[in-house]
N, C-alpha and C. Protein backbone atom coordinates (compact mmCIF):
# COMPACT_ATOMS: atom_id res chain seq x y z
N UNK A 1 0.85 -1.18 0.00
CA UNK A 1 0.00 0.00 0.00
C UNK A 1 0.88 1.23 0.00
N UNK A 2 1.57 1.58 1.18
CA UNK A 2 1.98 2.87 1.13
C UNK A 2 3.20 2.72 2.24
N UNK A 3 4.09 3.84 1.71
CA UNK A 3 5.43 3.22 2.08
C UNK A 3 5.91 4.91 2.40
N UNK A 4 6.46 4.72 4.42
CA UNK A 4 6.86 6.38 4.36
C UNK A 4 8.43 6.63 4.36
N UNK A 5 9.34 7.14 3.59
CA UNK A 5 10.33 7.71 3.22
C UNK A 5 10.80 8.49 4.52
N UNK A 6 11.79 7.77 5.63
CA UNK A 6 11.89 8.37 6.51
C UNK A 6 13.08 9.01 6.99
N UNK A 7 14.16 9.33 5.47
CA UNK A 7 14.94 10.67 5.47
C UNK A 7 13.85 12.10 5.10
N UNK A 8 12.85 11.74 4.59
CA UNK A 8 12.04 13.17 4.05
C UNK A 8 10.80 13.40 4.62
N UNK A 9 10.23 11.92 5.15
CA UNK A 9 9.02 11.99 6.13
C UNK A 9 7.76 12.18 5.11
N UNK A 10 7.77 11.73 3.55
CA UNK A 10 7.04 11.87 2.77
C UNK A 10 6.13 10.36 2.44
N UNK A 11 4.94 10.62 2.66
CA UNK A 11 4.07 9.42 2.82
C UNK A 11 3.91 9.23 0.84
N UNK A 12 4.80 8.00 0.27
CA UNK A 12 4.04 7.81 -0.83
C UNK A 12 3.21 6.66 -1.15
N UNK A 13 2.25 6.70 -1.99
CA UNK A 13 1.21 5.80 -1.90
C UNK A 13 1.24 4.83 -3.58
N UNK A 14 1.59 3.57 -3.56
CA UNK A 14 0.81 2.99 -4.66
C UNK A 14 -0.34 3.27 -5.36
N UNK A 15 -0.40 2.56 -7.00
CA UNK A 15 -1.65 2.39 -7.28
C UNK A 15 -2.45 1.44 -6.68
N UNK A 16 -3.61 1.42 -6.22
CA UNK A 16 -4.57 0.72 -5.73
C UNK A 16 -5.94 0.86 -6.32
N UNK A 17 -6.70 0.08 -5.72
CA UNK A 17 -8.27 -0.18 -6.33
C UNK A 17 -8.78 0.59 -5.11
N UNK A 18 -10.01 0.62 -5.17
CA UNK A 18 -11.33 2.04 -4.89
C UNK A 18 -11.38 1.22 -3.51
N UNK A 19 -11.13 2.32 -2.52
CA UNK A 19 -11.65 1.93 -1.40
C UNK A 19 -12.72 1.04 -0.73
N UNK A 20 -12.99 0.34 0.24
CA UNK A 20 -13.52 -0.93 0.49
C UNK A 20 -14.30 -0.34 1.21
N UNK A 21 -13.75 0.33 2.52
CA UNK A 21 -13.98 0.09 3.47
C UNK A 21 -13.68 1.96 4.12
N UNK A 22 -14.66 2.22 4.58
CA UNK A 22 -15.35 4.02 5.68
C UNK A 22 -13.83 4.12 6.04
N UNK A 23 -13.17 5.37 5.84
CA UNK A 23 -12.00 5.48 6.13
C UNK A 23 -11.10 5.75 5.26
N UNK A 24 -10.67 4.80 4.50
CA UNK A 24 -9.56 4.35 3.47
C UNK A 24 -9.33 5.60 2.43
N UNK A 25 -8.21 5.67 2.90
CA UNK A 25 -7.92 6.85 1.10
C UNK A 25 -7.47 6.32 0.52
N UNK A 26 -7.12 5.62 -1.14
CA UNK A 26 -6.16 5.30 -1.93
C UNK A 26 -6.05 5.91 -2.66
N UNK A 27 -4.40 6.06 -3.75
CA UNK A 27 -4.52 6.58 -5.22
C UNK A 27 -5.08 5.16 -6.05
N UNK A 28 -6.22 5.87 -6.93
CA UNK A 28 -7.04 4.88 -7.71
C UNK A 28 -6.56 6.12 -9.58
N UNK A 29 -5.92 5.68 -10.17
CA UNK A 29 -5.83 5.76 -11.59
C UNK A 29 -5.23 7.47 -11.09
N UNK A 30 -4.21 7.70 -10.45
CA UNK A 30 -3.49 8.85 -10.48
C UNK A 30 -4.54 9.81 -9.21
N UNK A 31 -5.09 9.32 -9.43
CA UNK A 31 -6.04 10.45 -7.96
C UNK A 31 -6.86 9.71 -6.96
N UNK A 32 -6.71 10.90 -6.18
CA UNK A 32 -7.32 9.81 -4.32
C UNK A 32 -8.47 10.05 -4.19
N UNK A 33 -8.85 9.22 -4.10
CA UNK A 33 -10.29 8.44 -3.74
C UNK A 33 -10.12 8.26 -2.04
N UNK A 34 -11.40 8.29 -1.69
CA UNK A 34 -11.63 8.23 -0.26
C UNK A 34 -12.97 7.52 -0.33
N UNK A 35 -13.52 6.96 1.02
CA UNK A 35 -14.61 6.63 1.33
C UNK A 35 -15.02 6.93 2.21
N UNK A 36 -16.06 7.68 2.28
CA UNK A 36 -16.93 7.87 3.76
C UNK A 36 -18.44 7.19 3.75
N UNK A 37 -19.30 7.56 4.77
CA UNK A 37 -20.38 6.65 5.33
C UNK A 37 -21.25 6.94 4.41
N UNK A 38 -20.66 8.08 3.03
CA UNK A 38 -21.66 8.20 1.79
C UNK A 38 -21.45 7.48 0.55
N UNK A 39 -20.11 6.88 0.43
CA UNK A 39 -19.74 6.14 -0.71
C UNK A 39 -18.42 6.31 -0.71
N UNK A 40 -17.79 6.22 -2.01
CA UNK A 40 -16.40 6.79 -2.72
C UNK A 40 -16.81 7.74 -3.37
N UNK A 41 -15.64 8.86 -2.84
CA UNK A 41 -15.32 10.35 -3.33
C UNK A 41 -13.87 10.54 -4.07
N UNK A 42 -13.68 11.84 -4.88
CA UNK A 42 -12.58 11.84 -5.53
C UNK A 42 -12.35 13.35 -4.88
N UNK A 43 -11.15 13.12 -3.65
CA UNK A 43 -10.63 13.99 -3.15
C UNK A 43 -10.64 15.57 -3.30
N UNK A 44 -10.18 15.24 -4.56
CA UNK A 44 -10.27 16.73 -5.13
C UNK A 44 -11.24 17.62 -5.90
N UNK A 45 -12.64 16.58 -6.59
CA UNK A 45 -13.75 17.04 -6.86
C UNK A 45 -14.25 18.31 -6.07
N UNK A 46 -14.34 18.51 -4.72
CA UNK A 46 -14.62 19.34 -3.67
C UNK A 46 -16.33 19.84 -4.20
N UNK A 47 -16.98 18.55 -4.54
CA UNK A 47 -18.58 18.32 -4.71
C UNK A 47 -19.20 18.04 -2.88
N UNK A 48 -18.19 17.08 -2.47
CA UNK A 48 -18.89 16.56 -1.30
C UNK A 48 -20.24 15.35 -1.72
N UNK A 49 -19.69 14.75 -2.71
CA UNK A 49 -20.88 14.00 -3.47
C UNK A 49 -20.16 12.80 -3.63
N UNK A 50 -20.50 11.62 -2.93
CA UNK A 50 -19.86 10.52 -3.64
C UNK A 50 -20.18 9.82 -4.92
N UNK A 51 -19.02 9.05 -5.27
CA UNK A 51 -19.73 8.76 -6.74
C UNK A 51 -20.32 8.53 -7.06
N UNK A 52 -21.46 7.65 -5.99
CA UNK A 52 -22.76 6.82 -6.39
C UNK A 52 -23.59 7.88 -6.21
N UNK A 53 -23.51 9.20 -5.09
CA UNK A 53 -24.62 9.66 -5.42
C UNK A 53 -24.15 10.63 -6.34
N UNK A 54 -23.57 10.63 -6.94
CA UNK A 54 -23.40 11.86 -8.28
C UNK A 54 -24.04 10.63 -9.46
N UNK A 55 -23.66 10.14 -9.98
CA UNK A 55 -24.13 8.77 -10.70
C UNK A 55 -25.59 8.85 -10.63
N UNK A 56 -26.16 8.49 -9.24
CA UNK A 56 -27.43 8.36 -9.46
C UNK A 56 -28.21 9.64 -9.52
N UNK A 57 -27.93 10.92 -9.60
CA UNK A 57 -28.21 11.97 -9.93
C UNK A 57 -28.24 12.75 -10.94
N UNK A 58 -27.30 11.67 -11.93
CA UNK A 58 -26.97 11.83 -13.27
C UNK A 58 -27.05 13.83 -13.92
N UNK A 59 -26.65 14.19 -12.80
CA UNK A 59 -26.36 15.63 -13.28
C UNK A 59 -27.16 16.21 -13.37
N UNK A 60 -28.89 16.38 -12.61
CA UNK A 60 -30.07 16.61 -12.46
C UNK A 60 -30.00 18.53 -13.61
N UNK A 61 -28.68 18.52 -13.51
CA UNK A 61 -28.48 20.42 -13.48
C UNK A 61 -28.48 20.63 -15.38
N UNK A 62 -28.10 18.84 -15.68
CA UNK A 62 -28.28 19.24 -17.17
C UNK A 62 -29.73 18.80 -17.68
N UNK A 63 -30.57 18.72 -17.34
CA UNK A 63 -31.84 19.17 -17.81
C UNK A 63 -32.86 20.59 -17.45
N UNK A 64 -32.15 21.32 -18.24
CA UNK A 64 -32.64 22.71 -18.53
C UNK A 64 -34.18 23.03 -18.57
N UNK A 65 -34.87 23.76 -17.85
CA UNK A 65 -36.59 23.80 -17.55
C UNK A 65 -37.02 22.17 -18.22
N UNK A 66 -36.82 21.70 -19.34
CA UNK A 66 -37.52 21.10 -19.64
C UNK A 66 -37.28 19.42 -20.38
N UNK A 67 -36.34 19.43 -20.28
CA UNK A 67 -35.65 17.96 -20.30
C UNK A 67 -34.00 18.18 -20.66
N UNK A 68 -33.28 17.58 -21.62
CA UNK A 68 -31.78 17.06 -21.35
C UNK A 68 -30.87 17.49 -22.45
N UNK A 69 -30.36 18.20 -21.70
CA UNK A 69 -29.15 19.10 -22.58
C UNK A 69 -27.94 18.71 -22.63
N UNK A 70 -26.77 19.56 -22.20
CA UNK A 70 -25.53 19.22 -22.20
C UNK A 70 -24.92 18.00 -21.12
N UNK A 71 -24.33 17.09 -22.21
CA UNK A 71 -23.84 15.82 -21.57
C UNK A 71 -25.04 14.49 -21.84
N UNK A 72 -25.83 15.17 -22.37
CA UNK A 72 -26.75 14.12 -23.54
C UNK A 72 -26.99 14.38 -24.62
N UNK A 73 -26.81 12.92 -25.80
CA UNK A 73 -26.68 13.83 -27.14
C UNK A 73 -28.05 13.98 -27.78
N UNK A 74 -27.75 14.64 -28.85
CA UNK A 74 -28.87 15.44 -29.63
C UNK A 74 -29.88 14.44 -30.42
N UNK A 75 -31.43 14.92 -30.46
CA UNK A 75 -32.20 14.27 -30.76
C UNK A 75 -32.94 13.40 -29.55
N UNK A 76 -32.72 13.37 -28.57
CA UNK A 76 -33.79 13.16 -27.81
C UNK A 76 -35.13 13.78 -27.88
N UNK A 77 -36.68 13.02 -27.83
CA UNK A 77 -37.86 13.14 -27.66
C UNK A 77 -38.48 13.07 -26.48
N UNK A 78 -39.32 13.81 -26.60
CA UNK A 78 -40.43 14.14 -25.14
C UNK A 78 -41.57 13.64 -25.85
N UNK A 79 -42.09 12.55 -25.11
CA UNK A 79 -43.67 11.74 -25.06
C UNK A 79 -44.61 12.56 -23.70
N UNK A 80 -45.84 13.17 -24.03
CA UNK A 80 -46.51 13.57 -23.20
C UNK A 80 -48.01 12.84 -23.47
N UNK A 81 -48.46 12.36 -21.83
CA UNK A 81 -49.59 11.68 -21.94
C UNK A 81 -50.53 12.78 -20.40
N UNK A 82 -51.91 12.74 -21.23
CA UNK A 82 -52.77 13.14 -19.95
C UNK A 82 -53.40 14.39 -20.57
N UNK A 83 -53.29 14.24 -21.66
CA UNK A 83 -54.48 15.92 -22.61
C UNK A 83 -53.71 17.25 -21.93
N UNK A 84 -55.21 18.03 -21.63
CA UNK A 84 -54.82 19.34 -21.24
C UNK A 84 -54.10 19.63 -20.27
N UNK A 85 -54.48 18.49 -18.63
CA UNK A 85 -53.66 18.54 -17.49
C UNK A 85 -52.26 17.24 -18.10
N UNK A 86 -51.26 17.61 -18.28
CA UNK A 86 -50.62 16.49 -18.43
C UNK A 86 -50.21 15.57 -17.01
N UNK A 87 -49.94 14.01 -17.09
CA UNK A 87 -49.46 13.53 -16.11
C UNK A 87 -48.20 13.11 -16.08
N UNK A 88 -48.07 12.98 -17.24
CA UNK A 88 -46.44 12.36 -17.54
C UNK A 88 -45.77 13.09 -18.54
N UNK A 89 -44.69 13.74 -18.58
CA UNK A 89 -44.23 13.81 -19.88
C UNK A 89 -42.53 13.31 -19.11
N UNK A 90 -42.16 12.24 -20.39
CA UNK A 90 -41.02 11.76 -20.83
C UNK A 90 -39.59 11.60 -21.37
N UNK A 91 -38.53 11.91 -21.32
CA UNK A 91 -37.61 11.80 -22.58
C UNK A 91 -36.95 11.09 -22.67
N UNK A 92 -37.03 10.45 -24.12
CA UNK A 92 -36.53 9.41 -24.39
C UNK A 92 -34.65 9.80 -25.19
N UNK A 93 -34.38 8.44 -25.23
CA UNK A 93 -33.15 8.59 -26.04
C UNK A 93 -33.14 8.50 -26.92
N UNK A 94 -32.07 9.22 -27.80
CA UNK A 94 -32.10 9.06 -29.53
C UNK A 94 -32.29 7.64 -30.06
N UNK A 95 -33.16 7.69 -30.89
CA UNK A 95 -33.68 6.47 -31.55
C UNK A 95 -34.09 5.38 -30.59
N UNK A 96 -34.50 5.65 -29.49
CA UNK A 96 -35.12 4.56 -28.70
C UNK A 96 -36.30 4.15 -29.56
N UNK A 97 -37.54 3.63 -28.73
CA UNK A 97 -38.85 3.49 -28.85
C UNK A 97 -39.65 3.54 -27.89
N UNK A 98 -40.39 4.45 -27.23
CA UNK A 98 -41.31 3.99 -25.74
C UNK A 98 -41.61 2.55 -25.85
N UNK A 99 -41.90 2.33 -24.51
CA UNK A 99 -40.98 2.78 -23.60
C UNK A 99 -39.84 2.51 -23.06
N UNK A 100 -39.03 1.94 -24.00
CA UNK A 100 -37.74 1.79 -23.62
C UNK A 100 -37.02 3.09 -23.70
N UNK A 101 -35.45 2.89 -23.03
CA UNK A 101 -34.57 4.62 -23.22
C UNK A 101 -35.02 5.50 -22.63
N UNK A 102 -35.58 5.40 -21.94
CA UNK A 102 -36.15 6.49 -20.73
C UNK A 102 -34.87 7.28 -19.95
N UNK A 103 -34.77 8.21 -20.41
CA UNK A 103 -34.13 9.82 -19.47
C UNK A 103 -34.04 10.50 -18.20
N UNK A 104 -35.49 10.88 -18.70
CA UNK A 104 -35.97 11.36 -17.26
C UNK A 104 -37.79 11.21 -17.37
N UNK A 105 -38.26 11.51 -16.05
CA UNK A 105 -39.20 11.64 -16.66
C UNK A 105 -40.25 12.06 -15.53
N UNK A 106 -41.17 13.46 -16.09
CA UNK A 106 -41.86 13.90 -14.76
C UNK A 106 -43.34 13.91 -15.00
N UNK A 107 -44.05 13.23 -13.37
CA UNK A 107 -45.05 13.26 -13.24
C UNK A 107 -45.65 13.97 -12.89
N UNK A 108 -46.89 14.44 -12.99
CA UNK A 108 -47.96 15.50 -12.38
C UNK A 108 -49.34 14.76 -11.44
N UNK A 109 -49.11 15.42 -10.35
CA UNK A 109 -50.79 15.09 -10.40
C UNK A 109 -51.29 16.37 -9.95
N UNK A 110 -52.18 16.78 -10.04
CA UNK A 110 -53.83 17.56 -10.43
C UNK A 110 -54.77 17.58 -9.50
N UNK A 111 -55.03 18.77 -8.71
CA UNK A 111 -56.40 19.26 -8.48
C UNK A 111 -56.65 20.37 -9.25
N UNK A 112 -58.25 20.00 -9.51
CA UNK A 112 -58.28 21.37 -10.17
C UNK A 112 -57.41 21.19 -11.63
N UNK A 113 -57.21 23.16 -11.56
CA UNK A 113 -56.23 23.14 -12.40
C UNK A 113 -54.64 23.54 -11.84
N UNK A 114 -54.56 23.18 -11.09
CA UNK A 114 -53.04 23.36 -10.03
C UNK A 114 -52.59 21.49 -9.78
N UNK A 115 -51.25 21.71 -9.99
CA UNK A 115 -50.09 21.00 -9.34
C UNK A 115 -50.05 20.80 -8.04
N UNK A 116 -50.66 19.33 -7.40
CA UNK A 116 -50.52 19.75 -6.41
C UNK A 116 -48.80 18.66 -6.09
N UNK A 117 -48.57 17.39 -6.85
CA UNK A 117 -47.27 16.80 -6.66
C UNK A 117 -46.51 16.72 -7.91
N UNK A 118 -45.37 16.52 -7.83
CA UNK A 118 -44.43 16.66 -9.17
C UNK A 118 -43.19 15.49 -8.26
N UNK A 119 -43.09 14.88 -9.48
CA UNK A 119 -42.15 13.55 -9.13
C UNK A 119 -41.35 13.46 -10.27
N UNK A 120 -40.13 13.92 -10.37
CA UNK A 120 -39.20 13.59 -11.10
C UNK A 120 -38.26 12.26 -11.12
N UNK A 121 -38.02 11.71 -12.24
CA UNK A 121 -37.21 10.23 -11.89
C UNK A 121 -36.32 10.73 -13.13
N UNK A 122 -35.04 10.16 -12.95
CA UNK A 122 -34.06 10.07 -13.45
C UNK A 122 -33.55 9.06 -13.51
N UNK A 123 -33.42 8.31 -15.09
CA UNK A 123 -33.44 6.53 -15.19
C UNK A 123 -31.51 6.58 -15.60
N UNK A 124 -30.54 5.31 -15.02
CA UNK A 124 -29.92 4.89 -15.36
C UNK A 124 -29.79 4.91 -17.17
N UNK A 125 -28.65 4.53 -17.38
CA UNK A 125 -28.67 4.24 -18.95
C UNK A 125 -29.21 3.60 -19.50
N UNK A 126 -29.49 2.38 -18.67
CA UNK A 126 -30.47 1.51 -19.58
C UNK A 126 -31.86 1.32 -20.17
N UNK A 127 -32.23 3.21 -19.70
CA UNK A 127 -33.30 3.70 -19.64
C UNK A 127 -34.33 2.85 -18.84
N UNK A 128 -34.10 2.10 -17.73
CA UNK A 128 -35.32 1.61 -17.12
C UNK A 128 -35.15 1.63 -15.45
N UNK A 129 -33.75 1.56 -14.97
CA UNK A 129 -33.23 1.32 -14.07
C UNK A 129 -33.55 3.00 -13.40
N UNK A 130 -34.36 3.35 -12.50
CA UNK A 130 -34.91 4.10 -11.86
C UNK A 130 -33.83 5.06 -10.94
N UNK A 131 -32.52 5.76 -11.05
CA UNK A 131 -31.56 6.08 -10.18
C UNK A 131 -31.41 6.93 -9.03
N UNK A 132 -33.08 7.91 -9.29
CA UNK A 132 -32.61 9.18 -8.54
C UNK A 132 -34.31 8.98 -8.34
N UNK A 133 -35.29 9.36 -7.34
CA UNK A 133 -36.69 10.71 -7.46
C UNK A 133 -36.82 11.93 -6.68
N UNK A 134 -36.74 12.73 -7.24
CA UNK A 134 -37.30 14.19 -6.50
C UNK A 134 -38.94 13.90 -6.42
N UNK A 135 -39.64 14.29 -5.58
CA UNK A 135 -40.52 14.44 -5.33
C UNK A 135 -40.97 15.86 -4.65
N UNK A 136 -41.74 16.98 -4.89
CA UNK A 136 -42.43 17.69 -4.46
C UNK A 136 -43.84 18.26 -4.52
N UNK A 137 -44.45 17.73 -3.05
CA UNK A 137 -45.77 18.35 -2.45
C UNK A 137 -45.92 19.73 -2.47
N UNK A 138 -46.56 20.24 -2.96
CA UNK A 138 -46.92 21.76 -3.10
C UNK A 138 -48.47 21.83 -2.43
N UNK A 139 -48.37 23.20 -2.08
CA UNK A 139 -50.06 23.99 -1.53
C UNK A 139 -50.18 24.89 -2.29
N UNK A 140 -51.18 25.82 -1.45
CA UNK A 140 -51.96 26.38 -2.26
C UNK A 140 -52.46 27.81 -1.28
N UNK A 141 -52.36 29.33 -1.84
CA UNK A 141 -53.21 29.78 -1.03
C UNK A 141 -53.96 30.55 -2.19
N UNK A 142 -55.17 29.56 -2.55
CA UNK A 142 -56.28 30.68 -3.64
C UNK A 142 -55.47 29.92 -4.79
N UNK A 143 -54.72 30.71 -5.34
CA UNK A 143 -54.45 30.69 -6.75
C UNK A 143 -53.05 30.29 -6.80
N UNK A 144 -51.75 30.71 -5.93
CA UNK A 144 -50.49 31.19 -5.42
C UNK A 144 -50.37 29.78 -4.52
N UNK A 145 -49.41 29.56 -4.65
CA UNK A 145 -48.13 28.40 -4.65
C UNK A 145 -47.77 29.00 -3.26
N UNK A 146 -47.60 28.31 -1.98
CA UNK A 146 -47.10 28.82 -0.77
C UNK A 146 -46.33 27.94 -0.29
N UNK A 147 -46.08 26.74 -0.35
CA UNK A 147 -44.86 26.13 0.03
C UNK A 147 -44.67 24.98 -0.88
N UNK A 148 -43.63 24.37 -0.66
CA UNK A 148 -43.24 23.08 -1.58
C UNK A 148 -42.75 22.12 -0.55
N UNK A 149 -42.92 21.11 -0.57
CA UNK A 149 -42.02 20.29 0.65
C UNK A 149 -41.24 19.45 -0.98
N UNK A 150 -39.94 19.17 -0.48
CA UNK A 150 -39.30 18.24 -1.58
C UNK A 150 -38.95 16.66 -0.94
N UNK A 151 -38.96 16.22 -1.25
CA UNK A 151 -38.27 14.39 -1.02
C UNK A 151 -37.05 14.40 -1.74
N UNK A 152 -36.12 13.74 -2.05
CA UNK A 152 -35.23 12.91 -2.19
C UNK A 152 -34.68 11.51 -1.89
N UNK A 153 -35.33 10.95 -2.92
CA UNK A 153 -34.69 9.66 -2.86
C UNK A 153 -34.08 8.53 -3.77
């Protein structure tokens, strides 16, 4: 593993594989990886996000108001079902077919004509594998939106 140089007092470290085990720092492919009680992190990212949950979050920040931009390629489609109130709308991957290749994809539900929940899912690559949901409960005062509670999970 790691070997300290004790004319210079300089800790150097092998290549190694991705931490096992809450604790452990290694160099993994030129940079240190760590693990804490959230996953494996890359030291110097300075996200505070381990990889799994960056992964399963799949970059929530590149879908712009309305589905998937930069860091997905071009030609993706949006399937919307539910008429005037919609309940679902979809995006698929280039040249998929519903419903396979699934993106992302957000639900509505409806009183009235107000929102009262919105459930976002964000699918793995294999478009089916479910990775991330936001969920938010919204109210109401009259007409006007007064709080949101969000989920994460």
């Amino acid at each position: 593993m790691g070997t300290k140089d004790p004319i210079q007092g300089n800790l150097e470290l092998e290549e190694d594989t991705t931490p096992v085990a809450v604790g452990q720092v290694r160099l993994v492919g030129g940079a240190f990886k760590a693990m804490d009680g959230a996953g494996v992190f890359d030291l110097r990212s300075g996200s505070g996000l381990s990889e799994a949950a960056h992964k399963a979050l799949r970059q929530l920040i590149h879908f712009i108001n309305d589905g998937p931009a930069d860091g997905f390629a071009s030609g993706a489609f949006k399937q919307t079902t539910g008429g005037v109130f919609p309940t679902a709308e979809t995006w698929f991957v280039v040249g998929s077919t519903p419903p396979a290749g699934k993106i992302v994809e957000l639900l509505t539900t409806w009183a009235a004509a107000k929102i009262t929940q919105e459930v976002w899912k964000i699918y793995d690559t294999d478009g089916a594998t479910v990775l991330a949901t936001v969920s938010d409960a919204i109210t109401y005062t009259g007409a006007f939106e007064t709080s949101r509670i969000r989920t994460i999970t």
